[in-house]
N, C-alpha and C. Protein backbone atom coordinates (compact mmCIF):
# COMPACT_ATOMS: atom_id res chain seq x y z
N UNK A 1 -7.97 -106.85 -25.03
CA UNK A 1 -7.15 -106.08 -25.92
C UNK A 1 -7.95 -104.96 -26.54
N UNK A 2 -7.70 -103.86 -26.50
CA UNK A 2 -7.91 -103.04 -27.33
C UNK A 2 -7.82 -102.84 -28.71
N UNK A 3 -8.69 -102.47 -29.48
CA UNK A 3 -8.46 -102.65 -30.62
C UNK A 3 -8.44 -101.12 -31.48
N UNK A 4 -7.32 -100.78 -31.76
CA UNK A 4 -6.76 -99.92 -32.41
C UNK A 4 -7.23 -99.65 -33.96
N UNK A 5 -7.65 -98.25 -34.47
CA UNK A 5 -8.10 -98.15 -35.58
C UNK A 5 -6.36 -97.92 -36.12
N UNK A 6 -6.34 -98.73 -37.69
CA UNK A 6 -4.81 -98.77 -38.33
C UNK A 6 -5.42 -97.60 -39.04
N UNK A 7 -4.62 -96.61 -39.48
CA UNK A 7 -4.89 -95.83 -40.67
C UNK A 7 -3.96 -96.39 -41.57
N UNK A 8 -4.49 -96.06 -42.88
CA UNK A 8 -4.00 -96.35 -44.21
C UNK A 8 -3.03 -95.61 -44.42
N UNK A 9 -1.45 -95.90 -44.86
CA UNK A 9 -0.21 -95.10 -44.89
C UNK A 9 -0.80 -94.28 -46.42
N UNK A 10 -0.23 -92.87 -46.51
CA UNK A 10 0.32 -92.43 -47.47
C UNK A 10 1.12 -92.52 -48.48
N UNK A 11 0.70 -92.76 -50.24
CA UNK A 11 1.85 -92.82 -50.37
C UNK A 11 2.34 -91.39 -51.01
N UNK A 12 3.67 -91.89 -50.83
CA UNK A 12 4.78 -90.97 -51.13
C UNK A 12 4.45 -90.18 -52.26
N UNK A 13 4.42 -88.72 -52.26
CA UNK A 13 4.16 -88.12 -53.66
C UNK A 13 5.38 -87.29 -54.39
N UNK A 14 5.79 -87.98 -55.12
CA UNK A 14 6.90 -87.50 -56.20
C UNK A 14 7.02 -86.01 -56.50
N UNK A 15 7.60 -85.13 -56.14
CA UNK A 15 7.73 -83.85 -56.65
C UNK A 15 8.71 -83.36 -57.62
N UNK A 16 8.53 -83.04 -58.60
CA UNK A 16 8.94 -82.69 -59.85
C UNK A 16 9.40 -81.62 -59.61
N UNK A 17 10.37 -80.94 -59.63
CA UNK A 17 11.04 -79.43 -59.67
C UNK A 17 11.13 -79.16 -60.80
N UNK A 18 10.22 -78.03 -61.15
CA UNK A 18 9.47 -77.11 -62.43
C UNK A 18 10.92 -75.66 -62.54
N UNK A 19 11.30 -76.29 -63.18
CA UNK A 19 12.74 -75.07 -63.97
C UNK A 19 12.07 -73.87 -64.79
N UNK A 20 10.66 -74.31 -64.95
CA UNK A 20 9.79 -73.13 -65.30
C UNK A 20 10.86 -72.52 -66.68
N UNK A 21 10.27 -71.04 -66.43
CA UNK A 21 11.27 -70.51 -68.29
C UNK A 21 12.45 -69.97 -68.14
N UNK A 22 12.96 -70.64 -67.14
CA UNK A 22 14.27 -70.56 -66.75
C UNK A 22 15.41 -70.98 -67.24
N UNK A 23 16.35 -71.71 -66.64
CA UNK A 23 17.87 -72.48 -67.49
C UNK A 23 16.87 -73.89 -67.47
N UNK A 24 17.42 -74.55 -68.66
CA UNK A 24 17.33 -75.95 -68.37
C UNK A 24 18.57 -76.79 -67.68
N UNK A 25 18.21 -77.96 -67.30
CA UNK A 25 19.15 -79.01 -66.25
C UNK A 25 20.48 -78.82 -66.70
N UNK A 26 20.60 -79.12 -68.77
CA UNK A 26 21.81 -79.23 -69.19
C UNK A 26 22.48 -78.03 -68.62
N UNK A 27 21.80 -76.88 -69.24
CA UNK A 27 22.90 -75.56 -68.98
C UNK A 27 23.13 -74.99 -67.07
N UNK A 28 22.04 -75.67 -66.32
CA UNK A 28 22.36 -75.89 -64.91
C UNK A 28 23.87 -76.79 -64.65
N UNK A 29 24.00 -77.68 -64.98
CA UNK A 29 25.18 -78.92 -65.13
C UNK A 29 26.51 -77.79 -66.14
N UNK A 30 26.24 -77.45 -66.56
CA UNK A 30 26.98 -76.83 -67.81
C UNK A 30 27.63 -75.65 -66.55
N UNK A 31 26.98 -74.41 -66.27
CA UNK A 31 27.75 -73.64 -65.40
C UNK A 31 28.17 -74.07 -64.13
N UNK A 32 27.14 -75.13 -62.94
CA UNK A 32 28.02 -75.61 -62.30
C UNK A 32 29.48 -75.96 -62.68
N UNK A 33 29.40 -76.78 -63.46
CA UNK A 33 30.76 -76.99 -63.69
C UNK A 33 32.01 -76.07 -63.97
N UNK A 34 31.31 -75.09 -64.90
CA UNK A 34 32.68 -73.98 -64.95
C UNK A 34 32.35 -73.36 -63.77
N UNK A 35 31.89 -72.63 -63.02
CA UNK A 35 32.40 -72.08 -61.83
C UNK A 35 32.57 -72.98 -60.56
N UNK A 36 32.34 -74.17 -60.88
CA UNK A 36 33.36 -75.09 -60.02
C UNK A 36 35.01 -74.97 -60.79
N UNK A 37 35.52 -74.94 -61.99
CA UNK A 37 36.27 -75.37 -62.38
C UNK A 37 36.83 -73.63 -62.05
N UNK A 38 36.70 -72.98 -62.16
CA UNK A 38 37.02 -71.14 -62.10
C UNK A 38 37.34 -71.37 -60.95
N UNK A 39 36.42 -71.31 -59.81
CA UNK A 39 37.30 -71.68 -58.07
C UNK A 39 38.10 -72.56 -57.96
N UNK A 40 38.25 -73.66 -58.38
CA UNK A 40 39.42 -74.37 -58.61
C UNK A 40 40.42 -73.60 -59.05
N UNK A 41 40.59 -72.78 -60.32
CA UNK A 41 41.68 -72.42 -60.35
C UNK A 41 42.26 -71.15 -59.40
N UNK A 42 40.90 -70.74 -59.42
CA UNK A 42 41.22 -69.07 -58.67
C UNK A 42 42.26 -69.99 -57.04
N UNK A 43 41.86 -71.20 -56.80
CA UNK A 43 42.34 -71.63 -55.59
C UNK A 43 43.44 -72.11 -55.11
N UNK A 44 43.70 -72.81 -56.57
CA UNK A 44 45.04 -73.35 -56.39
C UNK A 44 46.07 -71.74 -57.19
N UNK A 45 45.68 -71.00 -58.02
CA UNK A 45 46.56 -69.71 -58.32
C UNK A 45 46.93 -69.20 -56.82
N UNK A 46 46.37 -69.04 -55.63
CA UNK A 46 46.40 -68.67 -54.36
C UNK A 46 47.54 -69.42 -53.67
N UNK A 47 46.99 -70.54 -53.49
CA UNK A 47 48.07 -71.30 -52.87
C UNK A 47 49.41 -71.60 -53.72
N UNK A 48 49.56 -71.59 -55.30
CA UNK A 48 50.82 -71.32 -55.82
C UNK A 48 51.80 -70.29 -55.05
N UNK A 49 51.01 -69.12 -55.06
CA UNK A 49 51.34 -67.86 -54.74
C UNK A 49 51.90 -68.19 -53.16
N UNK A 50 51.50 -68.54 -52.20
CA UNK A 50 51.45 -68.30 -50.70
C UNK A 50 53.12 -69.65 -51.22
N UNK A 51 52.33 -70.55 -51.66
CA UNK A 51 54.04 -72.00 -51.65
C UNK A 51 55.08 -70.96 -52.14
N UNK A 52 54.98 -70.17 -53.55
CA UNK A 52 56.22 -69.69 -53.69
C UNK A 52 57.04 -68.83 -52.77
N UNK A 53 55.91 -67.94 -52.19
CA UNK A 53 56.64 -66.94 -50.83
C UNK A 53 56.88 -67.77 -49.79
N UNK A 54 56.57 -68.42 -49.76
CA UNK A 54 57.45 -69.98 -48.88
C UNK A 54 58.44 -70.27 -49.10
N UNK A 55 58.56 -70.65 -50.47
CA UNK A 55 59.61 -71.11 -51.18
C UNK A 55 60.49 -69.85 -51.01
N UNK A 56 60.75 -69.15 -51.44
CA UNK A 56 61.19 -67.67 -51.34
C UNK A 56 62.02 -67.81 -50.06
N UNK A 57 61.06 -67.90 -49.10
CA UNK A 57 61.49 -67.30 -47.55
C UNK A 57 62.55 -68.56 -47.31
N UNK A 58 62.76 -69.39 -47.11
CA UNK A 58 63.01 -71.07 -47.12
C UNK A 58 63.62 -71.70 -47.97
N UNK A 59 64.61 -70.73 -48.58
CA UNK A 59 65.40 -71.71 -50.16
C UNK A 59 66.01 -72.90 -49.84
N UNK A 60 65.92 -73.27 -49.00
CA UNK A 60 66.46 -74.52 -48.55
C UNK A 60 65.73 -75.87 -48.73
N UNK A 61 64.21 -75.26 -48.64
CA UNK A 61 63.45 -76.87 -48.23
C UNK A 61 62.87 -76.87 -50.55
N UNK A 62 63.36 -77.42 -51.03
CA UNK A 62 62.99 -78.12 -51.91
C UNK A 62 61.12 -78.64 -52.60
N UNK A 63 60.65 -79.11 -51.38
CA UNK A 63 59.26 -79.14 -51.62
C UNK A 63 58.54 -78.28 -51.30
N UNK A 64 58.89 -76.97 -51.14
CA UNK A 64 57.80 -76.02 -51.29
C UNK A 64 57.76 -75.34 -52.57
N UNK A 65 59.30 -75.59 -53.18
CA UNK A 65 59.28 -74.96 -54.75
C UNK A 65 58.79 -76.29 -55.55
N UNK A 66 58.73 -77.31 -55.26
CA UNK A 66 57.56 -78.04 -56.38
C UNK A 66 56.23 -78.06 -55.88
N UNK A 67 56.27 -77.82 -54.68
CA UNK A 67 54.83 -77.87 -54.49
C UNK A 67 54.08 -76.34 -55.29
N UNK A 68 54.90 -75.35 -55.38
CA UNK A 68 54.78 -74.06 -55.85
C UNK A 68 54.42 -74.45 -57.63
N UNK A 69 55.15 -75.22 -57.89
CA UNK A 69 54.93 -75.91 -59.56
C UNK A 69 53.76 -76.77 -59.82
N UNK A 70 53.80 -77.41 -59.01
CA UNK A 70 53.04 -78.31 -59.11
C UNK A 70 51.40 -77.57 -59.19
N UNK A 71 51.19 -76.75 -58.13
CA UNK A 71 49.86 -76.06 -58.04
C UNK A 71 49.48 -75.04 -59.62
N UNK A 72 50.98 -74.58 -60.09
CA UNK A 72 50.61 -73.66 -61.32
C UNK A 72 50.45 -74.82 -62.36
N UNK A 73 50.82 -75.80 -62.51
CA UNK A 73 50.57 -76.74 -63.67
C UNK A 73 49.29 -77.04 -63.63
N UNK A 74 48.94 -77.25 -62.16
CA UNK A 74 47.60 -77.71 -62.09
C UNK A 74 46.56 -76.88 -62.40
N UNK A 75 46.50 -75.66 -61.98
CA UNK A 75 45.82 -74.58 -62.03
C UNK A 75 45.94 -74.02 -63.50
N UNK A 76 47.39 -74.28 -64.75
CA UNK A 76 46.73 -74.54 -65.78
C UNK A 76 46.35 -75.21 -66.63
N UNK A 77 46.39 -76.07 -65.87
CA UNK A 77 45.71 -77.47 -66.76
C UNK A 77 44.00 -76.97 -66.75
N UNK A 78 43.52 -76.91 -65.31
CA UNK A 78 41.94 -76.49 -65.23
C UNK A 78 41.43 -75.41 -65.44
N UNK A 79 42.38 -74.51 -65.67
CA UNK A 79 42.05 -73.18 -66.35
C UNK A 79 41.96 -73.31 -67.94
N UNK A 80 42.82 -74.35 -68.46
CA UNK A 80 42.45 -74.55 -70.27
C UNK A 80 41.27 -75.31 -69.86
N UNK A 81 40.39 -76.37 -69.40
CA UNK A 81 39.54 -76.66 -69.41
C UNK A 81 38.10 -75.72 -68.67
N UNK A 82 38.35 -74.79 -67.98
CA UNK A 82 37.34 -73.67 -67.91
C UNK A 82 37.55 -73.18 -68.86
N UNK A 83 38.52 -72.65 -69.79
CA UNK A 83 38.23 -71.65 -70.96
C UNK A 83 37.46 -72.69 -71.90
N UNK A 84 37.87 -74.39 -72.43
CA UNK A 84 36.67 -74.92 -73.02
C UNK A 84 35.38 -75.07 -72.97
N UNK A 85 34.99 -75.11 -71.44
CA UNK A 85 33.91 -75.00 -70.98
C UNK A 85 33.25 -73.62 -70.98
N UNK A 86 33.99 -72.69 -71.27
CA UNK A 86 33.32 -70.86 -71.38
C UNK A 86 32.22 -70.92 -72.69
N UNK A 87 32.55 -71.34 -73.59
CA UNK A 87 31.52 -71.98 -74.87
C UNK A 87 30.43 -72.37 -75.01
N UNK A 88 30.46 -73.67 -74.07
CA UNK A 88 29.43 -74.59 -73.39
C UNK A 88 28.62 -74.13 -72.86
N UNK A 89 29.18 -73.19 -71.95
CA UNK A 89 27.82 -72.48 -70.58
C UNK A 89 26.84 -71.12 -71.81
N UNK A 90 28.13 -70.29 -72.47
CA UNK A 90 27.30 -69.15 -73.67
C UNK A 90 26.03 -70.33 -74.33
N UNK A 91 26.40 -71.61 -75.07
CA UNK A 91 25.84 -71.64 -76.30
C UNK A 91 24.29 -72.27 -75.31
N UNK A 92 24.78 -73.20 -74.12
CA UNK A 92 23.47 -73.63 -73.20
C UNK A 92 22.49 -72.90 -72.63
N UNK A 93 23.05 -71.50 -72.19
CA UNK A 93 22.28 -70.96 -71.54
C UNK A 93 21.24 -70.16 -71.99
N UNK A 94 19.79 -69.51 -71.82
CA UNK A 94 19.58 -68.75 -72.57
C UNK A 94 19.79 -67.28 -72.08
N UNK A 95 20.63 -67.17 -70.73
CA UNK A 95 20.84 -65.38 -70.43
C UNK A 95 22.57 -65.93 -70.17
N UNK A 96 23.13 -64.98 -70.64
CA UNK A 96 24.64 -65.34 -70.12
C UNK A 96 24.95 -64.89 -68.87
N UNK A 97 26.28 -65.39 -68.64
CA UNK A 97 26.56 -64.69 -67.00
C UNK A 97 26.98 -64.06 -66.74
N UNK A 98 26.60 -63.11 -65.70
CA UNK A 98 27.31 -61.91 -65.15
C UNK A 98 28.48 -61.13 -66.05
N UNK A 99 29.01 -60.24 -66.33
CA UNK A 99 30.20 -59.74 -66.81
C UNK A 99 31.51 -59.85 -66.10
N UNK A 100 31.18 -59.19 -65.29
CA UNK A 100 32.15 -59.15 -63.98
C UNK A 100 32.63 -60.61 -63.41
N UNK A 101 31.93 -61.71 -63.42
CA UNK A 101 32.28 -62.88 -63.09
C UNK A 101 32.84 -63.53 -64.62
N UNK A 102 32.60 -63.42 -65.61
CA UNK A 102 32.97 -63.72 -66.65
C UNK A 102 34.17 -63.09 -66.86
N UNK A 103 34.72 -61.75 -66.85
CA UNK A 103 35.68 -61.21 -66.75
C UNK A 103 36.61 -61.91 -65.84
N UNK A 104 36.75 -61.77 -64.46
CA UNK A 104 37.30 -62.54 -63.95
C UNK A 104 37.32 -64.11 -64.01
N UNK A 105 36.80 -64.86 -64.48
CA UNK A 105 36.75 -66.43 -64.93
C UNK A 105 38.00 -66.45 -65.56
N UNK A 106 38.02 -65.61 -66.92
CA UNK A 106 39.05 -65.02 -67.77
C UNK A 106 40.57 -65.17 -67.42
N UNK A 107 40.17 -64.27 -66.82
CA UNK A 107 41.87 -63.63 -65.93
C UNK A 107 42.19 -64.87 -65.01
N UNK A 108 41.18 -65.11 -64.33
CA UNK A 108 42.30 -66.30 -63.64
C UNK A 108 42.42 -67.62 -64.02
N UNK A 109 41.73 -67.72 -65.23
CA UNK A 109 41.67 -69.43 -65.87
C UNK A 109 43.17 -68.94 -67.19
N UNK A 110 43.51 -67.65 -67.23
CA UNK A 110 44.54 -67.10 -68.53
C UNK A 110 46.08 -67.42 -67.65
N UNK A 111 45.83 -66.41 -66.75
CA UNK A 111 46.98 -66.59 -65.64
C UNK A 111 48.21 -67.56 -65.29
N UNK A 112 47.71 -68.72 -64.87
CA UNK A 112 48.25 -70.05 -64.70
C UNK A 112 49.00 -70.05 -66.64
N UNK A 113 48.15 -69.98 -67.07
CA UNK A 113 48.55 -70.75 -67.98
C UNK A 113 50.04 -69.79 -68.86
N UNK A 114 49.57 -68.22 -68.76
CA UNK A 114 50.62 -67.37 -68.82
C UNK A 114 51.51 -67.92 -68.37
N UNK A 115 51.79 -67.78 -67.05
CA UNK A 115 52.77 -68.09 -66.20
C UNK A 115 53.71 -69.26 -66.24
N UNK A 116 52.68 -70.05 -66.66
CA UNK A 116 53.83 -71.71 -67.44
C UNK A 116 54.02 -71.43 -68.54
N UNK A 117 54.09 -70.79 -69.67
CA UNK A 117 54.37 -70.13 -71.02
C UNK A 117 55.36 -69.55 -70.63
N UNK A 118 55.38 -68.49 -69.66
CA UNK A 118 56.94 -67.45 -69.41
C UNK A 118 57.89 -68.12 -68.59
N UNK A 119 57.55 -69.20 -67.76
CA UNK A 119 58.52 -70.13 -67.23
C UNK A 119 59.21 -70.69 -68.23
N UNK A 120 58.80 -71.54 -69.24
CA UNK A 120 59.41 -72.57 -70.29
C UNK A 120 59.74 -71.71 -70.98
N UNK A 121 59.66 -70.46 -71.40
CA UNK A 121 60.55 -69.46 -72.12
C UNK A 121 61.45 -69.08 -71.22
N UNK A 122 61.81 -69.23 -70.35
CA UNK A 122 62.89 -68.20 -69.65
C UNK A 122 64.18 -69.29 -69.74
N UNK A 123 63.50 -71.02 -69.73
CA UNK A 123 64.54 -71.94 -69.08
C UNK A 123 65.31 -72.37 -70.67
């Protein structure tokens, strides 16, 4: 038999990711979340839009005009919770974000929620 030199395994060395003088974790966690919650709405405001011109084209089929409701309720339900979260990301962060993306955050987290305000006024 041959006898084989074993080498001694390595161990594993832990690497720490250095955020340096950058955002900290919280305010990392903090804007993920609102511009997860901003594409959410910007997404379902889209597909409201495309169900109602469905709905529109198709007055017949019934579930494309709730599915058309259903997406704006939803979209402002998570649009009042991105505008709570707009607070959160200012007071965490220490550079704020973009204008232009903040601007638009705005408009389409306001939108939805317009839009179910002028519905329940009209009915």
């Amino acid at each position: 038999m041959s006898k084989r030199k074993i080498k001694p395994r390595r161990q594993k060395q832990v690497r720490h990711v250095d955020h340096g003088p950058g955002e900290t974790r919280t305010s990392d966690a903090a804007t993920v979340a609102w511009t997860v919650s901003v594409t959410t709405v910007f997404l379902c405001d889209i597909a409201a839009v495309a169900a109602h011109l469905y709905s529109q084209a198709n007055p017949q089929l019934d579930g494309a005009r709730m599915l058309s409701q259903l997406l704006l309720f939803s979209a402002a339900g998570i649009g009042f919770l991105s505008l709570m979260l707009l607070p959160a990301v200012f007071r965490l962060r220490r550079t704020p974000p973009p204008t232009g993306f903040l601007v638009f955050a705005v408009c389409s987290a306001l939108a939805p929620i317009l839009a179910v305000l002028v519905q329940a006024m009209q009915r």
